[in-house]
Protein backbone atom coordinates (compact mmCIF):
# COMPACT_ATOMS: atom_id res chain seq x y z
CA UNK A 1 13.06 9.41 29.35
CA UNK A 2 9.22 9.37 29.56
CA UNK A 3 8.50 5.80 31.15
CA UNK A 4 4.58 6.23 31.07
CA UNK A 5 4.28 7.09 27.01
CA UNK A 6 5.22 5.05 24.40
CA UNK A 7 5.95 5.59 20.70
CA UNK A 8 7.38 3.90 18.27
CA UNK A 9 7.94 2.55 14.17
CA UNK A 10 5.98 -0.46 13.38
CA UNK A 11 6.72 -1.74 9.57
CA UNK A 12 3.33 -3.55 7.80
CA UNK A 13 4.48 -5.83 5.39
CA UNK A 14 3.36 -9.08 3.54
CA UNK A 15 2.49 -10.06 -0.05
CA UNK A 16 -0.06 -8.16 -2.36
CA UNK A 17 -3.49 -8.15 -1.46
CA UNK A 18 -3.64 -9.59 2.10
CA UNK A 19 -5.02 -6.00 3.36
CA UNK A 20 -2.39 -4.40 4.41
CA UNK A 21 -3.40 -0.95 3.30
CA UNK A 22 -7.10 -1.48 4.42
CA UNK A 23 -5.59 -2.29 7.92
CA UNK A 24 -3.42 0.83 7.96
CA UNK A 25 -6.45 2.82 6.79
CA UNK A 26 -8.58 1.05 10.04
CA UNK A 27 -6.28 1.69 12.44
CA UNK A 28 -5.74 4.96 12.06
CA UNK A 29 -9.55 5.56 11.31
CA UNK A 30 -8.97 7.41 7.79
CA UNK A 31 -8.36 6.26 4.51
CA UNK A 32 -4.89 7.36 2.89
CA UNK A 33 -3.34 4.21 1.51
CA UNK A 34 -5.43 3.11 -1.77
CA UNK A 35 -6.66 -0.30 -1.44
CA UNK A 36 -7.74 -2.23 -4.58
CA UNK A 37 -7.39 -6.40 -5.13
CA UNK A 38 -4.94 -5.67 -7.82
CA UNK A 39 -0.83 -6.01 -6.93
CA UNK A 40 1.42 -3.18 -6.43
CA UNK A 41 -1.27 -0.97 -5.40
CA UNK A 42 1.03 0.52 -2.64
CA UNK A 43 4.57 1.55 -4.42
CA UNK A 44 6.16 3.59 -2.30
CA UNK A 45 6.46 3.59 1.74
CA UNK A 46 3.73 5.65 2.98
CA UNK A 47 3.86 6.90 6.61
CA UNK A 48 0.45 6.73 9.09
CA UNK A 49 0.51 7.46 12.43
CA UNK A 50 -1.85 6.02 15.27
CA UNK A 51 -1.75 8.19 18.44
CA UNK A 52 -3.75 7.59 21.52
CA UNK A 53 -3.50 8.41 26.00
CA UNK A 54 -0.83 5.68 26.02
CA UNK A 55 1.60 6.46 23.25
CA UNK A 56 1.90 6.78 19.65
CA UNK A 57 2.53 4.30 16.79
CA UNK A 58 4.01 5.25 13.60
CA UNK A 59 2.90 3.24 11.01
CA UNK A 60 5.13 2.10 7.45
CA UNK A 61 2.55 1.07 5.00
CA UNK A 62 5.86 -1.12 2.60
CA UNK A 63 5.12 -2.62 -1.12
CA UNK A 64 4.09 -5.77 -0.95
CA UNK A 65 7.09 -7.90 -1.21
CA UNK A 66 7.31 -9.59 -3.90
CA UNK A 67 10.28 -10.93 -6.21
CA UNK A 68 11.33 -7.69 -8.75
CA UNK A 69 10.62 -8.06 -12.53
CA UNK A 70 11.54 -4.53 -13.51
CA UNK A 71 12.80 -1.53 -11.91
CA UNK A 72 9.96 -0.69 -10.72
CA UNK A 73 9.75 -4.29 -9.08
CA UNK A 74 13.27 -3.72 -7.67
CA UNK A 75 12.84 -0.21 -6.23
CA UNK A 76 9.51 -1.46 -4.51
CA UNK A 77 10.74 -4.48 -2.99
CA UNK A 78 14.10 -2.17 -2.13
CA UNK A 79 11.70 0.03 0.04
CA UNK A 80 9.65 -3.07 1.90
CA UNK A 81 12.75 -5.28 3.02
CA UNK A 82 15.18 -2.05 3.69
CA UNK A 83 12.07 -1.14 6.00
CA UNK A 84 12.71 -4.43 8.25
CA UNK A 85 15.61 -3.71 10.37
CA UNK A 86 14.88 0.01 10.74
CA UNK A 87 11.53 -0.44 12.82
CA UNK A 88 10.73 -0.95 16.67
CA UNK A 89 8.57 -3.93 14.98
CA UNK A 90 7.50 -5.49 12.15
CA UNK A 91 3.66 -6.26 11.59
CA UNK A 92 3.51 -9.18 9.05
CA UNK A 93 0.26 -9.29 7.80
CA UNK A 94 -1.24 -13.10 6.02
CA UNK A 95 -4.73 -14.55 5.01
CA UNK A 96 -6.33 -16.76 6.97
CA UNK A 97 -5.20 -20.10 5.73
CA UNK A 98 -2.92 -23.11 5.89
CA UNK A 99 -1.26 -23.08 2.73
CA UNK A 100 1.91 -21.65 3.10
CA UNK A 101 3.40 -20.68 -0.69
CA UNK A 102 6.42 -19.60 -2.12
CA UNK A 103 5.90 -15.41 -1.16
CA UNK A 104 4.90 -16.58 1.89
CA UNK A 105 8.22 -18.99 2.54
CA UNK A 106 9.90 -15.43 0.91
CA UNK A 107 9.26 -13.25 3.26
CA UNK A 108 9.50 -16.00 6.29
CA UNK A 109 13.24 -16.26 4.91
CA UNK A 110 14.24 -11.91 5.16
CA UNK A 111 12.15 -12.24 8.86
CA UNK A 112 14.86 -14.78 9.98
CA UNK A 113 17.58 -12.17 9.17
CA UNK A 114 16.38 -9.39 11.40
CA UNK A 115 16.48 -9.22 15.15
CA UNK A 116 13.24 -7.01 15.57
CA UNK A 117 10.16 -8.74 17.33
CA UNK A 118 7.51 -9.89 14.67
CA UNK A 119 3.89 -9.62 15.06
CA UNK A 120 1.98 -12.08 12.45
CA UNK A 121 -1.61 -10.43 12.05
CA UNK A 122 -4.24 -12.99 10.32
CA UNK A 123 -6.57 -10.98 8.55
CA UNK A 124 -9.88 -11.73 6.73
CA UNK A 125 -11.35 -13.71 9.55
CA UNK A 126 -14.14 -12.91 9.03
CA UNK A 127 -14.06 -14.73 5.29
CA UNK A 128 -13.73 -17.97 6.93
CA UNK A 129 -14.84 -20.55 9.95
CA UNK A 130 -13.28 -19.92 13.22
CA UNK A 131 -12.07 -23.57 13.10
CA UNK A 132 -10.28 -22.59 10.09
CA UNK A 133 -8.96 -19.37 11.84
CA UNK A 134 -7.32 -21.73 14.76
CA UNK A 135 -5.59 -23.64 11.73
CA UNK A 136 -4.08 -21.13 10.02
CA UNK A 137 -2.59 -19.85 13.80
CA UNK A 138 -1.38 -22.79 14.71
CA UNK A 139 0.36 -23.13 11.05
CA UNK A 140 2.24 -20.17 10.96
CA UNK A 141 3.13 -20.68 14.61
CA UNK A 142 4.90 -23.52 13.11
CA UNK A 143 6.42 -21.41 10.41
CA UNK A 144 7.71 -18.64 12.48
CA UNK A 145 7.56 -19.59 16.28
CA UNK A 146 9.55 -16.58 17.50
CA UNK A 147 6.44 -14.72 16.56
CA UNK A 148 3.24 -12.75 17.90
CA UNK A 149 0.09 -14.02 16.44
CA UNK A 150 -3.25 -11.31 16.50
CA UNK A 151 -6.37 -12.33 14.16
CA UNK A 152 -8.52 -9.39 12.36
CA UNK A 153 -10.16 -8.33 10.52
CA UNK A 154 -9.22 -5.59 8.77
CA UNK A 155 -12.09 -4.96 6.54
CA UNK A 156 -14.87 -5.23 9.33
CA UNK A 157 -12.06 -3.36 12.16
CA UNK A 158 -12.35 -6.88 14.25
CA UNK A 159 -10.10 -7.57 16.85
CA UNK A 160 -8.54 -3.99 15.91
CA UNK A 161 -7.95 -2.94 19.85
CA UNK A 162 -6.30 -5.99 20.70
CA UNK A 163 -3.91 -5.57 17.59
CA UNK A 164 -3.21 -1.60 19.44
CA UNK A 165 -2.82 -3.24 22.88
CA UNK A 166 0.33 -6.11 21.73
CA UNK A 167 1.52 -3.53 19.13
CA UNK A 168 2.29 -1.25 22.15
CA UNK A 169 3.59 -4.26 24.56
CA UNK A 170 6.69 -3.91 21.86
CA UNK A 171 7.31 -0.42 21.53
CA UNK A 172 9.62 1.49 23.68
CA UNK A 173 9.18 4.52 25.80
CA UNK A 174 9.40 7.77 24.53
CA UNK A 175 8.71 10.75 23.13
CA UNK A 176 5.84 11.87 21.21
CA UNK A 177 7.27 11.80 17.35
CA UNK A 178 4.16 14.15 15.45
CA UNK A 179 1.22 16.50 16.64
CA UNK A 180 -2.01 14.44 17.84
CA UNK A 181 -3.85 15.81 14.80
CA UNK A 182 -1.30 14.34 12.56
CA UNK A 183 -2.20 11.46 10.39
CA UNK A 184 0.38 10.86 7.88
CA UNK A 185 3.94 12.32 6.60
CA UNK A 186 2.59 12.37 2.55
CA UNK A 187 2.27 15.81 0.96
CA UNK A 188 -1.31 16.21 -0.23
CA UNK A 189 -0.34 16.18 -3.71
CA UNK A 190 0.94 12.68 -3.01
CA UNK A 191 -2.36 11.00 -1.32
CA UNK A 192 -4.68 12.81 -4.36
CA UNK A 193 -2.56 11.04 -7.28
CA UNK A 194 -3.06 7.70 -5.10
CA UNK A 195 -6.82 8.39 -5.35
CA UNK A 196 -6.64 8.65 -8.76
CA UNK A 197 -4.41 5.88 -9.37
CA UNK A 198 -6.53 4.16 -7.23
CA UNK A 199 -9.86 3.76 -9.27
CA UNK A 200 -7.39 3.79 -12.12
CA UNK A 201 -6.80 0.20 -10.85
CA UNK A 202 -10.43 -0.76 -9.41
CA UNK A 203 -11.83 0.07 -13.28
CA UNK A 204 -9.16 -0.85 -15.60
CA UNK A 205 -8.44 -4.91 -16.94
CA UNK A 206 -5.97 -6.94 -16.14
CA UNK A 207 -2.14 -5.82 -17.37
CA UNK A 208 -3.28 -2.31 -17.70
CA UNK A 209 -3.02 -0.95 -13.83
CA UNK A 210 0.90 -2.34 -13.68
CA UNK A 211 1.80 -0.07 -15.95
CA UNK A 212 0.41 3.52 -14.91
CA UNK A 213 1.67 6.12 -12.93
CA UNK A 214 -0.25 9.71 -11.94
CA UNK A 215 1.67 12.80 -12.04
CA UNK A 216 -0.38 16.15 -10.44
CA UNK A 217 0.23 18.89 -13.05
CA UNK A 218 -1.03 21.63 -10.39
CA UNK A 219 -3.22 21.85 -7.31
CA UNK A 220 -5.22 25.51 -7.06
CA UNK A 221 -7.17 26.61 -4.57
CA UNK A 222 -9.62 29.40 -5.97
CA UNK A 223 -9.92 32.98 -4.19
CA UNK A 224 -13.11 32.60 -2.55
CA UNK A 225 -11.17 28.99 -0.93
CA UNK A 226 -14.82 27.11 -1.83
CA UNK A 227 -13.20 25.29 -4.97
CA UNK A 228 -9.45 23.20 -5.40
CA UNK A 229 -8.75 23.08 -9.25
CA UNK A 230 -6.52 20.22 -9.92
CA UNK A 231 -5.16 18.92 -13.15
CA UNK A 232 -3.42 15.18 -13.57
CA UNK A 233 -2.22 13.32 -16.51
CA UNK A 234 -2.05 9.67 -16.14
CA UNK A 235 1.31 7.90 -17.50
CA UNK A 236 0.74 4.73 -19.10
CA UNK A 237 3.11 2.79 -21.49
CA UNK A 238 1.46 1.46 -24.82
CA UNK A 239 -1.11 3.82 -27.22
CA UNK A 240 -3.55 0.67 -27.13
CA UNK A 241 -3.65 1.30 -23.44
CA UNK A 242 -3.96 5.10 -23.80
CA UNK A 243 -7.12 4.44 -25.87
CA UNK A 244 -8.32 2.04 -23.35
CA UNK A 245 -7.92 4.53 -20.45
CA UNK A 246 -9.74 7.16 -21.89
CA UNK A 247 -12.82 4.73 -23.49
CA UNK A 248 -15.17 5.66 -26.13
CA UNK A 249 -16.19 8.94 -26.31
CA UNK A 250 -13.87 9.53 -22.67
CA UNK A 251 -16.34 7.67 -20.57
CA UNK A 252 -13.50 5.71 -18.83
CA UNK A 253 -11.67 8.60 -18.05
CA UNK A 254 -14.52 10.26 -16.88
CA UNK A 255 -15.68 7.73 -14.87
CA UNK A 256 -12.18 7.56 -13.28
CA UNK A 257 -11.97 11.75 -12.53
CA UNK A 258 -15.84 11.20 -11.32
CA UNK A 259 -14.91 8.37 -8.60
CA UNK A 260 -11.42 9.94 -7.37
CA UNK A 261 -13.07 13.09 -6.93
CA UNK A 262 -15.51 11.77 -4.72
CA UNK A 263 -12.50 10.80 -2.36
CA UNK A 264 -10.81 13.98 -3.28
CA UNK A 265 -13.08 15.81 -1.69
CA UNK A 266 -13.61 13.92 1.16
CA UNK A 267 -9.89 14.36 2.09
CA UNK A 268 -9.08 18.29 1.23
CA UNK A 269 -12.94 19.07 2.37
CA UNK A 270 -13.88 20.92 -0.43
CA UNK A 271 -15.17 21.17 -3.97
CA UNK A 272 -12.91 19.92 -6.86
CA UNK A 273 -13.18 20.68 -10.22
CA UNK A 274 -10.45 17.47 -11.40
CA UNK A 275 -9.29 17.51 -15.45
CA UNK A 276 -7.56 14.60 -16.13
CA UNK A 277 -5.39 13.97 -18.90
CA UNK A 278 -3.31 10.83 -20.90
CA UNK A 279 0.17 10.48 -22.03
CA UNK A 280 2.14 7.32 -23.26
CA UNK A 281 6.12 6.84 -22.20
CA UNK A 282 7.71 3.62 -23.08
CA UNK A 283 8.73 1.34 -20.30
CA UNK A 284 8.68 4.26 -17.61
CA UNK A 285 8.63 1.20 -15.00
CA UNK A 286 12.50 0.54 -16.59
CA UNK A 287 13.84 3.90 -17.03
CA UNK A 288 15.48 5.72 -13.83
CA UNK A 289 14.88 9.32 -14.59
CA UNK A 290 11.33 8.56 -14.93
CA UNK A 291 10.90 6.54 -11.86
CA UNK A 292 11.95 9.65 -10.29
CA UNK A 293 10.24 12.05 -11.93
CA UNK A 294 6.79 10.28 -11.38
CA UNK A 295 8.00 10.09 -6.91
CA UNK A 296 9.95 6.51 -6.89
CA UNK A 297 13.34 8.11 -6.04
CA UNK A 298 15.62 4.87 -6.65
CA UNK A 299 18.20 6.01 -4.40
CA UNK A 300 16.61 6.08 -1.41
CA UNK A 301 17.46 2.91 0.87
């Protein structure tokens, strides 16, 4: 047993859109979970990891948890609470405010069933007045007293070292789990249909986002290794949203393939030429061979 490194699984969860994926992407100082302020931008558990001189941090970036409406719903919030008991810690991330609601009083509720130490993290502090900061500790001290409280912010990287520093105080000694130049456990194909999904969700209205899904057709890298080809159809469930997607003339679609290639590029580090396509299937987010085909394998605990 090493008893001078560290390393460990830390599980981020909380509701949609308290920054849980922006954290993950500050922590580790590069962006792979999409961020948007539309919910279930992150669907399936994506794997970060944080490694420094005193140990290394494994990071589970969970679905926000949220009660299941469809199949979809019940596979994500399968993922986020089966994450809970399997971790050295769990990272709870909340706004800063005193209004505790009902997905807050949720999740309080599955915390109370697991045994591993809890670390609430009250982000957007820099939104509000450090008065109101102090209030929002002192509530959810009240709500769940067995646990850690760290304010950041997440957006600005605030407080970010000190987050590191009691993350670590919780994590056991140990071996070295990945490579110091490794980042995260998702295939690239993976992290470039999350780009794509992603300004999929920053550009398109309202009930439109839910119900997409981005399937990589192929990934080519061209001889002289100066150029990725990649081709992607996005999955959506009406033909009036099809039509939406793609705009007039194809300026929505082009404007989504012109934004995720931008990111595209700044992850593989190299030209892309990205064709997108669009395709309709009924209630995918209800039909089990789909789920799978499109990466939400239902079976997995």
């Amino acid at each position: 047993m090493n008893d001078t490194y560290k390393s460990g699984f830390v599980a981020i969860i909380g509701r949609p859109n308290v920054g849980k994926s922006t954290l993950m992407n500050q922590l580790i100082g590069q962006k792979i979970a999409i961020t948007s302020s539309k919910a279930q931008t992150t669907r399936n558990r994506i794997q970060t990891v944080y490694t420094s001189d005193e140990g290394q941090i494994v990071f589970l970036d969970t679905p926000g948890i949220n009660r299941a409406k469809n199949k979809l719903g019940e596979y994500m919030l399968k993922v986020a609470e089966g994450t809970l008991n399997e971790v050295d810690v769990v990272m709870w991330i909340v706004e800063a405010t005193t209004f505790i609601g009902a997905g807050e009083r949720y999740i309080i509720e599955q915390l109370e069933r697991v045994k591993t130490p809890i670390i609430i993290v009250v982000n957007k502090i820099d939104a509000v007045s450090e008065e109101e900061v102090f209030k929002a500790i002192s509530t959810y001290k009240d709500a769940c007293s067995h646990a850690e409280i760290v304010p950041v912010s997440a957006l600005k990287g605030k407080n970010k070292d000190e987050l590191i520093k009691t993350l670590f105080k919780y994590l056991p000694y140990g071996p070295q789990f990945y490579d110091e130049d490794t980042i995260t456990d998702q295939p690239e194909r993976q992290i470039v249909s999350e780009l794509i999904r992603e300004q999929a969700l920053r550009l398109l209205d309202k009930e439109i986002p839910h119900g997409i899904a981005v399937v990589i057709d192929s990934m080519k890298e061209r001889p002289n290794g100066r150029l990725m080809d990649i081709d992607a159809t996005i999955i959506c469930e009406r033909d009036s949203h099809k039509g939406i997607i793609i705009g007039k003339q194809g300026a929505m679609l082009k404007k989504i393939g012109s934004n995720a290639r931008y990111g595209i590029e700044q992850l593989l580090d190299t030209h892309v030429n990205l064709k997108l396509w669009v395709k309709v299937k009924k209630d995918w987010r209800d039909t089990d061979t789909l789920l799978r085909n499109y990466g939400y394998k239902m079976d997995e605990s």
